[in-house]
N, C-alpha and C. Protein backbone atom coordinates (compact mmCIF):
# COMPACT_ATOMS: atom_id res chain seq x y z
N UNK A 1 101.37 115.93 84.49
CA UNK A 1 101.03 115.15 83.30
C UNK A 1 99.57 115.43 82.93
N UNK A 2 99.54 115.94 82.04
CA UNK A 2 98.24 115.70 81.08
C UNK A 2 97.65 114.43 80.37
N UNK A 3 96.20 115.08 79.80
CA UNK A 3 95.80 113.67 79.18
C UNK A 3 97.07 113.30 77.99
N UNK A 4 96.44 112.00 77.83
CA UNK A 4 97.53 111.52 76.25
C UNK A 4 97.00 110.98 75.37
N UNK A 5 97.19 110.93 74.03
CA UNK A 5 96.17 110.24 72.91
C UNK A 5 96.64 109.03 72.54
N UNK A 6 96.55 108.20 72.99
CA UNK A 6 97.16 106.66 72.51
C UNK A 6 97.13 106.38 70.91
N UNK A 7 97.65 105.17 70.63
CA UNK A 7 97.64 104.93 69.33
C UNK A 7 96.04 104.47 69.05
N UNK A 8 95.37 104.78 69.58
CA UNK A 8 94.21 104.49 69.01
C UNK A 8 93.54 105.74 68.36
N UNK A 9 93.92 106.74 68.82
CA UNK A 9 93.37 107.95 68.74
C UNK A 9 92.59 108.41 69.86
N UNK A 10 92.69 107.82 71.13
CA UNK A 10 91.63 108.36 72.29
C UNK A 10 92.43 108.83 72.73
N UNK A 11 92.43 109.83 73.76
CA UNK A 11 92.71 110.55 74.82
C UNK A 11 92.00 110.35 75.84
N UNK A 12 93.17 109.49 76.80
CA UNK A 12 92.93 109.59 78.30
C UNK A 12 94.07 110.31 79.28
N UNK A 13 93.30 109.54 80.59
CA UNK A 13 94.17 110.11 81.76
C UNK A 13 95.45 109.68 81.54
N UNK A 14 96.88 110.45 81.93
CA UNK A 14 97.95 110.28 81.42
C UNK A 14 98.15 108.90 82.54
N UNK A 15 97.42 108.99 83.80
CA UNK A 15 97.88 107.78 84.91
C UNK A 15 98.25 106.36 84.59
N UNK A 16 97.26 106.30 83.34
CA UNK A 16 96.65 104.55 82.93
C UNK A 16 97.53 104.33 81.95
N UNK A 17 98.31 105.28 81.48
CA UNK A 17 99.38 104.88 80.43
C UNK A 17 98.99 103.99 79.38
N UNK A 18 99.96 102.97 78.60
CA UNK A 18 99.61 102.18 78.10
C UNK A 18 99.53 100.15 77.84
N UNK A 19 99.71 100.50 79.30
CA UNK A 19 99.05 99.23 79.96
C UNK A 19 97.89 98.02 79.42
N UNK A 20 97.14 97.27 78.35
CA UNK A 20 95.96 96.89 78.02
C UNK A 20 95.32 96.51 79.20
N UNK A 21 95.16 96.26 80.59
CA UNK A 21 95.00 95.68 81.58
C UNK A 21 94.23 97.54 82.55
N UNK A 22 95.35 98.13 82.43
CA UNK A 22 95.22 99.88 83.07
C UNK A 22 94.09 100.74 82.02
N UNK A 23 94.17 100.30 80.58
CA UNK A 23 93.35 101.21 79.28
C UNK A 23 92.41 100.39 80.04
N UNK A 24 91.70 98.99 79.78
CA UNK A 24 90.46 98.61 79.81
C UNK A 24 89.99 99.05 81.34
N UNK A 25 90.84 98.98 82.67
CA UNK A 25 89.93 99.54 83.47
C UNK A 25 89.67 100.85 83.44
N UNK A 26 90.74 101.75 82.92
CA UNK A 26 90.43 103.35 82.87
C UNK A 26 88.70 103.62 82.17
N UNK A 27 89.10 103.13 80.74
CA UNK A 27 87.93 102.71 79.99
C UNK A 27 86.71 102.51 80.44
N UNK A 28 86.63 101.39 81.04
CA UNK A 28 85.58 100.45 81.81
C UNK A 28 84.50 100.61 83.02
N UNK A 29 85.81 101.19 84.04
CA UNK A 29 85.47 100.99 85.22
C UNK A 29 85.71 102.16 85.93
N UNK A 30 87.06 102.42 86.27
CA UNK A 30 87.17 104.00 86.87
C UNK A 30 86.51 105.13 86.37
N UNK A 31 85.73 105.69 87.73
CA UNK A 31 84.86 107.03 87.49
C UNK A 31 83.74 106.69 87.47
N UNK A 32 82.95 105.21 87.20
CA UNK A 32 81.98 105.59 86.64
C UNK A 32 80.84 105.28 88.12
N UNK A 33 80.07 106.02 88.37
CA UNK A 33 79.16 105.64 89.84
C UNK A 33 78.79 104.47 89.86
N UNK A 34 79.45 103.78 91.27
CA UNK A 34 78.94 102.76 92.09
C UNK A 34 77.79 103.13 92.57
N UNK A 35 76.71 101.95 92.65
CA UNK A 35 75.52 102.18 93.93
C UNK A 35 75.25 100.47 94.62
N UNK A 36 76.06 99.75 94.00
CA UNK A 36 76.00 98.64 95.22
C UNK A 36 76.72 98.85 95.99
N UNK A 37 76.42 98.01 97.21
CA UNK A 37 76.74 97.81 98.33
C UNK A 37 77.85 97.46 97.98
N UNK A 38 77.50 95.84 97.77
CA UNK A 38 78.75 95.17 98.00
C UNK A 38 79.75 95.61 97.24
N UNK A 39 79.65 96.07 95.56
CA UNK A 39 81.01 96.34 94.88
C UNK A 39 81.53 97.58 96.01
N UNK A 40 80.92 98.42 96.38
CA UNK A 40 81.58 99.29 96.76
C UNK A 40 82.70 99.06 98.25
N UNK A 41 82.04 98.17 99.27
CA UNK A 41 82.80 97.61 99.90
C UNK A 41 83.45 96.62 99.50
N UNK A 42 83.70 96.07 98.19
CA UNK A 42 84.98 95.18 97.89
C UNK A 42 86.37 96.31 97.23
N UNK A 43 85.57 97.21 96.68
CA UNK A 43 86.88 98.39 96.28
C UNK A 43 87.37 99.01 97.33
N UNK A 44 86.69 99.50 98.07
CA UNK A 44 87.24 99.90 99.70
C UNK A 44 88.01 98.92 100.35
N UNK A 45 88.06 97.97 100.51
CA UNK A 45 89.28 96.21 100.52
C UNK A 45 90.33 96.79 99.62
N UNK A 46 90.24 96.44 98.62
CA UNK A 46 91.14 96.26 97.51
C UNK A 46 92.05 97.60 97.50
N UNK A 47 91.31 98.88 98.11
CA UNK A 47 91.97 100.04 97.98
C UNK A 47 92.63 100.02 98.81
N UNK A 48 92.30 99.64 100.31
CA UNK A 48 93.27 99.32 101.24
C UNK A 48 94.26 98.53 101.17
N UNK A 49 94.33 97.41 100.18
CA UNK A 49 94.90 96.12 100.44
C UNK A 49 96.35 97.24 99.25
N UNK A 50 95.67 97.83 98.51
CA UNK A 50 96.72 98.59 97.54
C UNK A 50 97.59 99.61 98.11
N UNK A 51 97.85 99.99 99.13
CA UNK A 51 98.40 101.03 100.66
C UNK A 51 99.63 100.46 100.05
N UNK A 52 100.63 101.54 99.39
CA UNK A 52 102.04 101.11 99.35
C UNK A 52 102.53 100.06 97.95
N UNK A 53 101.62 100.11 97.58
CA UNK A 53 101.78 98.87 95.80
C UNK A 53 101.06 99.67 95.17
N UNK A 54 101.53 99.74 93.70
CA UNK A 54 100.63 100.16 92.74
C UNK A 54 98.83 99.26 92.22
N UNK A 55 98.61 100.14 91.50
CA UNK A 55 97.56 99.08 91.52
C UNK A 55 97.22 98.41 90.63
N UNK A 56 97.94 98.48 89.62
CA UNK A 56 98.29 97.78 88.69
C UNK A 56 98.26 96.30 89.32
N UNK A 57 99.23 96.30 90.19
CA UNK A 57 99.42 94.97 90.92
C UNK A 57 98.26 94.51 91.86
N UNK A 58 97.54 95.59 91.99
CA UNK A 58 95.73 95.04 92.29
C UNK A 58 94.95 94.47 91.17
N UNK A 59 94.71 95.18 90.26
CA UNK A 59 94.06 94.84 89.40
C UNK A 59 94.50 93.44 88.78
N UNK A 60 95.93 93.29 88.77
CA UNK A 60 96.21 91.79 88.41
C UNK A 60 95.94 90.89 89.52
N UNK A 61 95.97 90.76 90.36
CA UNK A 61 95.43 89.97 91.09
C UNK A 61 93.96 89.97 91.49
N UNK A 62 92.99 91.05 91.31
CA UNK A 62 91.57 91.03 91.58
C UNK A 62 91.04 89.77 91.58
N UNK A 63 91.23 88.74 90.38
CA UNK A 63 90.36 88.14 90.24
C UNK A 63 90.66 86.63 91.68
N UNK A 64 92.42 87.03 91.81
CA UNK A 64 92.36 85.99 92.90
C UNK A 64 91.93 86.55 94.07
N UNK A 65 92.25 87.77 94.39
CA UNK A 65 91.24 88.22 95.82
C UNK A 65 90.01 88.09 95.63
N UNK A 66 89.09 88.02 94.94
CA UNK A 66 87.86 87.57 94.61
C UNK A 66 87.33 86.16 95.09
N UNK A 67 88.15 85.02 94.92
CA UNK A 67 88.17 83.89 95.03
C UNK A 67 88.57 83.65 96.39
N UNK A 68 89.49 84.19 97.08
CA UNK A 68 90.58 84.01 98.23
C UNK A 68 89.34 84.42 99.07
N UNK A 69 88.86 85.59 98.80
CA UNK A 69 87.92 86.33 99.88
C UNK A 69 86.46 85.85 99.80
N UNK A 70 86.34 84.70 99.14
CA UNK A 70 84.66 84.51 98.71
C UNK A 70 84.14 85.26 98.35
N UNK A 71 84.40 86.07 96.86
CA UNK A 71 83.69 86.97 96.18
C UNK A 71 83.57 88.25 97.32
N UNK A 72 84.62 88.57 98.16
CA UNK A 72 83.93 89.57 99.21
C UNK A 72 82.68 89.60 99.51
N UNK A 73 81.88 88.32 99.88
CA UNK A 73 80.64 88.48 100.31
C UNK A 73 81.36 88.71 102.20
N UNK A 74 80.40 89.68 102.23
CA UNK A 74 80.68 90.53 103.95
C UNK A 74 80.66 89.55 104.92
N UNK A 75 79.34 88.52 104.83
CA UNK A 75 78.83 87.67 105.93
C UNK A 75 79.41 86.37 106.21
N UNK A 76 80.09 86.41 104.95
CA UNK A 76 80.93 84.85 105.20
C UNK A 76 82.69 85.99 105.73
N UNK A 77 82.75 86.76 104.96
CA UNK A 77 84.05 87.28 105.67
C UNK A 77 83.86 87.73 107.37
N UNK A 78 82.69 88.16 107.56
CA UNK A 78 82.82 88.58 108.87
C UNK A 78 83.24 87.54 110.01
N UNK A 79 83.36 86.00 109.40
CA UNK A 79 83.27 85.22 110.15
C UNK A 79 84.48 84.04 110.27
N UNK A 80 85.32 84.80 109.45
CA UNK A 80 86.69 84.02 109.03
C UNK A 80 86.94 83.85 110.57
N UNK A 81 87.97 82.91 110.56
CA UNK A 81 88.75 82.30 111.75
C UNK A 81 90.33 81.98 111.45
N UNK A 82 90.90 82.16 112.69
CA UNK A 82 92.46 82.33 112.38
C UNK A 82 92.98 80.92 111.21
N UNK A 83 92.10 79.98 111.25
CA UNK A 83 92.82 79.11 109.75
C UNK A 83 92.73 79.29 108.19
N UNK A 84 91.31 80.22 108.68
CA UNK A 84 91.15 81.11 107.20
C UNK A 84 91.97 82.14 107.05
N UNK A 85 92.28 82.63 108.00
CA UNK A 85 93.27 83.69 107.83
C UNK A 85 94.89 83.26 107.52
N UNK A 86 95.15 82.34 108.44
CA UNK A 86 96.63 81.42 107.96
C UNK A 86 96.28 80.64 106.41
N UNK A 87 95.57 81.09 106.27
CA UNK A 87 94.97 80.07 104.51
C UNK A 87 95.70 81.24 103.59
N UNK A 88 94.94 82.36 103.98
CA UNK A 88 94.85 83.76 103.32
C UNK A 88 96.60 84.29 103.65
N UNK A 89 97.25 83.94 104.18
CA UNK A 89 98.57 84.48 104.50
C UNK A 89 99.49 83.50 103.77
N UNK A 90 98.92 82.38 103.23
CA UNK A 90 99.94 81.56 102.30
C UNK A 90 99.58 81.55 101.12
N UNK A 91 98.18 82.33 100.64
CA UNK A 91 97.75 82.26 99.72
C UNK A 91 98.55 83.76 98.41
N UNK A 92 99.89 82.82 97.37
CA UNK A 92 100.79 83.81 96.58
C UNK A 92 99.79 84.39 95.78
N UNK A 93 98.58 84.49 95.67
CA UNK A 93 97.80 85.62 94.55
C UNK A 93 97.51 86.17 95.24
N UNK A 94 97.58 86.70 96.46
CA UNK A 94 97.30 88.03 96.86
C UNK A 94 98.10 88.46 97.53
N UNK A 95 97.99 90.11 98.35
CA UNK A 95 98.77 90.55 98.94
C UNK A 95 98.75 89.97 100.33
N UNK A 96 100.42 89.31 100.50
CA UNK A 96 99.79 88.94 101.88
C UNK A 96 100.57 89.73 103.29
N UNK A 97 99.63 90.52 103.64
CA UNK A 97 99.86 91.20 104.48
C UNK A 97 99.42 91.13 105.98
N UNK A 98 99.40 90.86 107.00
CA UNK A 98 98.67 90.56 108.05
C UNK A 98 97.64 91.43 108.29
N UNK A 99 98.06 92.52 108.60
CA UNK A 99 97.39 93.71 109.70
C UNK A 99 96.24 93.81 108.11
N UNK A 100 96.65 93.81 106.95
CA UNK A 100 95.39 93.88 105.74
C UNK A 100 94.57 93.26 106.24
N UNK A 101 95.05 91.47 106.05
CA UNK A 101 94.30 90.63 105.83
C UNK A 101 93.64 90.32 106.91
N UNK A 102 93.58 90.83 108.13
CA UNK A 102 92.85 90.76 109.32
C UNK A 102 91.76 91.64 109.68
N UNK A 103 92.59 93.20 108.70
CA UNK A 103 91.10 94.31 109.13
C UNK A 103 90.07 93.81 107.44
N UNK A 104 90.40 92.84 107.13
CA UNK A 104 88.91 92.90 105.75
C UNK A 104 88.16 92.26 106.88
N UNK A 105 88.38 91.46 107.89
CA UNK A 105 87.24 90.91 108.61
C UNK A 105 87.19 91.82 109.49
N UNK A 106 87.64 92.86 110.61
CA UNK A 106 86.65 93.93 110.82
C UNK A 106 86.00 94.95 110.20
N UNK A 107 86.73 95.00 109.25
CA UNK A 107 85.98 96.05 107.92
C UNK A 107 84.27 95.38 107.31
N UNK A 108 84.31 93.74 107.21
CA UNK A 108 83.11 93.38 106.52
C UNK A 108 82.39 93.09 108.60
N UNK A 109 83.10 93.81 108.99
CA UNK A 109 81.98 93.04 110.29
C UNK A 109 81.14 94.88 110.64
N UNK A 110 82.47 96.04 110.25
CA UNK A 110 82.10 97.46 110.38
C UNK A 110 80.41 97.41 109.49
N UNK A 111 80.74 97.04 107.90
CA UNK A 111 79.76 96.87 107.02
C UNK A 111 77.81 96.44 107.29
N UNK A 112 78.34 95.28 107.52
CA UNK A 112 77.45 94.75 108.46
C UNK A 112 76.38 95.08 109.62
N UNK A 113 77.57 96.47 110.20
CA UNK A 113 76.71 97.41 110.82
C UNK A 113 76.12 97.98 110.45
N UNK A 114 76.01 98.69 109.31
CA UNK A 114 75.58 99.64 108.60
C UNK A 114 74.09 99.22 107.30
N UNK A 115 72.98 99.91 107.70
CA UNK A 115 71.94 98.98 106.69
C UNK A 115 71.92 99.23 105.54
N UNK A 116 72.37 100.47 105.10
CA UNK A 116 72.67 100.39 103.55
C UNK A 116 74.11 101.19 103.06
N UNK A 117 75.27 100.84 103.13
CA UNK A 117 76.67 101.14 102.74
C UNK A 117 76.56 102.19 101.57
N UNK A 118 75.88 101.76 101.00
CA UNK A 118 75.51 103.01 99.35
C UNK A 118 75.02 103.72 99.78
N UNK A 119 73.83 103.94 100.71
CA UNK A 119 73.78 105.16 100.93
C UNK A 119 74.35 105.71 101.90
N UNK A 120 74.84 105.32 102.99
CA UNK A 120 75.43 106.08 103.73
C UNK A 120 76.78 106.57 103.18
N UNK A 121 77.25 105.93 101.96
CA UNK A 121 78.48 106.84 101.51
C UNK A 121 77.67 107.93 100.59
N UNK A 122 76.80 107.43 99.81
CA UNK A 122 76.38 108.82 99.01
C UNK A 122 75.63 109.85 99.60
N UNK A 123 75.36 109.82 100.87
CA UNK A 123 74.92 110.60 101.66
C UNK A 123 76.03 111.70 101.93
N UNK A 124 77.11 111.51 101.78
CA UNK A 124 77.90 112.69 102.03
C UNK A 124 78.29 113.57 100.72
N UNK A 125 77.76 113.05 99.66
CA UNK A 125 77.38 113.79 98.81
C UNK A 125 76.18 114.56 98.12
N UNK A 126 75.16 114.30 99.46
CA UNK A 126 74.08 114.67 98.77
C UNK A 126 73.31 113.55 97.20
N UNK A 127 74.10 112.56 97.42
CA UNK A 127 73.63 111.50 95.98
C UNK A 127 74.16 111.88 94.89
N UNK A 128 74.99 113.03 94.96
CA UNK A 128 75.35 113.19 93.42
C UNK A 128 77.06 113.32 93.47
N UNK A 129 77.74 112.85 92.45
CA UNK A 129 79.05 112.56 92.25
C UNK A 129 79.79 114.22 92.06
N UNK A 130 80.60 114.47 92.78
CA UNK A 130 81.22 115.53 92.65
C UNK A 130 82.29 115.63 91.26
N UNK A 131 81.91 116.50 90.41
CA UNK A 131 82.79 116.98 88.99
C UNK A 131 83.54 117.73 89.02
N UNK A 132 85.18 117.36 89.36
CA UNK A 132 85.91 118.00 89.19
C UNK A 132 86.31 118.68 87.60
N UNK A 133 86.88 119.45 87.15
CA UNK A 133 87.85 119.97 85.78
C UNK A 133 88.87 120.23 85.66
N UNK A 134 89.68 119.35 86.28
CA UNK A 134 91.09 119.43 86.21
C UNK A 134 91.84 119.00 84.80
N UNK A 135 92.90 119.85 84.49
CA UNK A 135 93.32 119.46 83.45
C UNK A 135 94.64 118.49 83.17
N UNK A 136 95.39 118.92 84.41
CA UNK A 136 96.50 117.61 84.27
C UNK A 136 96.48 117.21 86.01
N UNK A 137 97.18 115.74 86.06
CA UNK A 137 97.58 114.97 87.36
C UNK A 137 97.78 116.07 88.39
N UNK A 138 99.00 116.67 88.32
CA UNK A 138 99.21 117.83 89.32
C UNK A 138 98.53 118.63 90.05
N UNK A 139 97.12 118.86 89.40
CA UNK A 139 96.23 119.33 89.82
C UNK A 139 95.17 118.34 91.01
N UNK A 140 95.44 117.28 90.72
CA UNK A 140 94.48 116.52 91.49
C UNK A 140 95.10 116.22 92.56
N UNK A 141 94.31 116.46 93.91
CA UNK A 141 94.61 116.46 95.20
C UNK A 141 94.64 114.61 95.64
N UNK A 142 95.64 114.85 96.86
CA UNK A 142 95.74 113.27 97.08
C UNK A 142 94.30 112.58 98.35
N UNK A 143 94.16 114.24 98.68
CA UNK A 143 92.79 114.04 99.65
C UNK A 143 92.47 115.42 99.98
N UNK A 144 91.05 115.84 100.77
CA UNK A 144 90.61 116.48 100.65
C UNK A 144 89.62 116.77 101.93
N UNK A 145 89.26 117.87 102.37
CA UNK A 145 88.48 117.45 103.89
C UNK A 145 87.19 116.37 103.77
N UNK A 146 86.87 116.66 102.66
CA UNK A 146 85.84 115.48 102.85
C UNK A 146 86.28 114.49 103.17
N UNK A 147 87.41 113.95 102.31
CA UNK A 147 87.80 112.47 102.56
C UNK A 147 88.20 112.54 104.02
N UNK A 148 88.80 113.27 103.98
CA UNK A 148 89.06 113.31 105.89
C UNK A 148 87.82 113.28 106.70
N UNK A 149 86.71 113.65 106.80
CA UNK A 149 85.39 113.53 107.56
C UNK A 149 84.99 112.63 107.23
N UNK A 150 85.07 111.59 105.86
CA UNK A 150 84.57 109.91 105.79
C UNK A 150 85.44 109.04 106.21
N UNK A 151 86.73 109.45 106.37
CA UNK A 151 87.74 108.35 106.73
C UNK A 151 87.52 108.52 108.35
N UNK A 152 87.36 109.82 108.29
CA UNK A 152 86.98 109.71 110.46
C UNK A 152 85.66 108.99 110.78
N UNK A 153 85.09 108.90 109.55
CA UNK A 153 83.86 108.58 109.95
C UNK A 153 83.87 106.83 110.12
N UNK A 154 84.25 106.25 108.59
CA UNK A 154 84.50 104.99 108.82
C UNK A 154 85.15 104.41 109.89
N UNK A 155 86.70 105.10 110.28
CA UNK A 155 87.37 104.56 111.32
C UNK A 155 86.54 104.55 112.83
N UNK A 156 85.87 105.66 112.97
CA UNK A 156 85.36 105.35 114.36
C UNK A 156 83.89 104.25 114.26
N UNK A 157 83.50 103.64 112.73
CA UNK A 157 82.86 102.77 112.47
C UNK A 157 83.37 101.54 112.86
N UNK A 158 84.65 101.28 113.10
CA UNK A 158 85.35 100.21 113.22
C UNK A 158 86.07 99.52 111.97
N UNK A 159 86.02 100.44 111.01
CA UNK A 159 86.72 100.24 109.05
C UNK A 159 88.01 100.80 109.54
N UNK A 160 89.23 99.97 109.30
CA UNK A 160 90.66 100.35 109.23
C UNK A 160 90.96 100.11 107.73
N UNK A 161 92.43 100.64 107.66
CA UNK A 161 92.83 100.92 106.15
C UNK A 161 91.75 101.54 105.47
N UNK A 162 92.13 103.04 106.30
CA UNK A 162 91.08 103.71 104.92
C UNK A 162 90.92 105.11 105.15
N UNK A 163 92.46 105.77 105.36
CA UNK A 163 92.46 107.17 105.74
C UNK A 163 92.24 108.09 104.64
N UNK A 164 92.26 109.05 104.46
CA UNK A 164 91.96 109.90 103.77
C UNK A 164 92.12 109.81 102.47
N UNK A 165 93.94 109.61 102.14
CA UNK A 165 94.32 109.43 100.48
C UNK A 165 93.70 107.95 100.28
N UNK A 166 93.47 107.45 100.70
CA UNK A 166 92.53 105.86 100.78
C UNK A 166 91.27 106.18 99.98
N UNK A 167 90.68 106.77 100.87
CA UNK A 167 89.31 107.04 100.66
C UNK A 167 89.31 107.98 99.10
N UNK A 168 90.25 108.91 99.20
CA UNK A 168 90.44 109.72 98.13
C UNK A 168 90.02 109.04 96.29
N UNK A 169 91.23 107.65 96.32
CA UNK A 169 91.31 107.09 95.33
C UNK A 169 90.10 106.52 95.57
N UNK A 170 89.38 105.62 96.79
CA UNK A 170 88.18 104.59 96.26
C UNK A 170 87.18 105.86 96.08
N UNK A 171 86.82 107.06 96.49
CA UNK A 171 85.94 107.69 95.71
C UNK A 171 85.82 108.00 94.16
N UNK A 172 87.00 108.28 93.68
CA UNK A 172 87.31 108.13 91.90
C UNK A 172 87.36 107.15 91.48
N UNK A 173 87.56 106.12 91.94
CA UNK A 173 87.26 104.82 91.50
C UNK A 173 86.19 104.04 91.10
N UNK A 174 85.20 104.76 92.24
CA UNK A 174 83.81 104.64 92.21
C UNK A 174 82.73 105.79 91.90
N UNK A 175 83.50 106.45 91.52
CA UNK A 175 82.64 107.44 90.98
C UNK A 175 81.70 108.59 92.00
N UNK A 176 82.64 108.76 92.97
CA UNK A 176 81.54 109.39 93.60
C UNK A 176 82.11 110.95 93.34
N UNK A 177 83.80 111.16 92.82
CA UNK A 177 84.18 112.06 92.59
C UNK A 177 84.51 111.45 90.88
N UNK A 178 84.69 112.27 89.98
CA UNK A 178 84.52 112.79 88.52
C UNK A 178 86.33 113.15 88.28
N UNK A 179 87.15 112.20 88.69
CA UNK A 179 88.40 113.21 88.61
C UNK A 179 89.11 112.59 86.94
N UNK A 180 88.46 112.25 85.90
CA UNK A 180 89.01 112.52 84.81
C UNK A 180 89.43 113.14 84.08
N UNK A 181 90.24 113.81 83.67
CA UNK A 181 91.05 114.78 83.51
C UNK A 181 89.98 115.43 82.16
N UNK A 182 89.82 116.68 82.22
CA UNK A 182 88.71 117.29 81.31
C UNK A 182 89.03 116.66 79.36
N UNK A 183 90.08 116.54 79.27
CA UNK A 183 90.80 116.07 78.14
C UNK A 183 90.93 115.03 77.98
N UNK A 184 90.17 114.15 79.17
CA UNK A 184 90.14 112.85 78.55
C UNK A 184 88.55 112.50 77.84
N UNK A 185 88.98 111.58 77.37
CA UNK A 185 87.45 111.01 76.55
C UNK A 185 86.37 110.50 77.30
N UNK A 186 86.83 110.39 78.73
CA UNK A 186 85.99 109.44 79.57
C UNK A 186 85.00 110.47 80.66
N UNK A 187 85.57 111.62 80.52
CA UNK A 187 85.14 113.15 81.50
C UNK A 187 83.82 112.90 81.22
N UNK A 188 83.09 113.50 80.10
CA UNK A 188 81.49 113.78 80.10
C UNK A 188 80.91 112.46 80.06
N UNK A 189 81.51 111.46 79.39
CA UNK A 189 80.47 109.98 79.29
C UNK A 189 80.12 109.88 81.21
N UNK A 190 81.33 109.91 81.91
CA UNK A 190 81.21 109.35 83.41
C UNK A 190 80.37 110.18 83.74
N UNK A 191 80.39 112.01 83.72
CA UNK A 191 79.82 113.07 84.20
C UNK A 191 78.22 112.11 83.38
N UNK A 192 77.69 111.99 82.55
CA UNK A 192 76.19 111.58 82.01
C UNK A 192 75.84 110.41 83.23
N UNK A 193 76.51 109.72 83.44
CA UNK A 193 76.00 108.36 83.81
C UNK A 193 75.51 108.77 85.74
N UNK A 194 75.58 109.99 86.20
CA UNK A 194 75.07 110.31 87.29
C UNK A 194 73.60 110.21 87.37
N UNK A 195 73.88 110.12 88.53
CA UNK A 195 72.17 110.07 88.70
C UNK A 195 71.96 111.17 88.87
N UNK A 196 70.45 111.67 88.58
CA UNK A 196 69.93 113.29 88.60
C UNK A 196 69.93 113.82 89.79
């Protein structure tokens, strides 16, 4: 699948279809570089928590994992206790999954270890977002050795849910990889917004 021109006249990624919920994050949010901390470890959650569901069905619920998880602040998650967690396992706006909802608290306790999360992920890029030019879906890989050397990396950090095709999507998500399809409208705006 290639890009597609909606009834608006834009051309995007064919992925985001025509969804108003999928356009505004394609639009919005995907691709464009993260450098906080924390957003970036709440998409690394959310990407995990999305393992096996579309994400469509993430994005509709974001705003209650937001709430459920205390805004993913790390330091109050690192410290949940099994009634927060039986809270979080009856709680119907999110995914409720156990083995998920148990590694966000070793995942924000992995975090925690680490003194600055932004950079130690953009460190494996040298600071700058990798630009792919792919022209349709098919072309885009589901992972890649890098992602494989950050997902080994996180996991022996003590970060579960977050192997390779994991890591794959939260890097395009966050912009650390450029994978908008050259034909979409969103390719060079995201490619500008790098840092030098």
């Amino acid at each position: 699948m290639s890009a597609i021109t909606h009834e608006d006249g834009v051309c995007r990624c064919g992925w985001c279809g025509r969804d108003p919920v999928y356009v505004a994050y394609h639009d919005d949010e995907w691709g464009v570089p993260e450098y906080d901390s924390q957003a970036l470890f709440e998409k690394l959650l959310l990407d995990g928590f999305q393992a096996g569901l579309s994400w469509i069905t993430i994005l509709r619920k974001r705003d209650n994992f937001r709430k459920a998880f205390d805004g993913f602040d790390p330091e109050i998650m690192a410290r949940y206790n099994k009634r927060k967690l039986d809270r979080l396992m009856k709680d119907q706006g999110i995914v409720r999954n156990s083995l998920k909802i148990e590694a966000s608290v070793t995942n924000a306790q992995a975090y925690l270890a680490i003194p600055d999360f932004s950079a130690y992920l953009w460190n494996f890029l040298d600071g700058r977002p990798l630009q792919n030019k792919f022209r349709t879906l098919k072309n885009v890989p589901a992972q890649t050795p890098l992602t494989e050397k950050i997902s080994k990396d996180l996991k022996k950090r003590g970060f579960r849910f977050c192997g390779p095709t994991i890591v794959y999507a939260f890097m395009q998500a966050c912009g650390l990889i450029n994978d908008h399809l050259v034909d979409c409208h969103r390719h060079d705006a995201v490619k500008r917004l790098a840092r030098p």
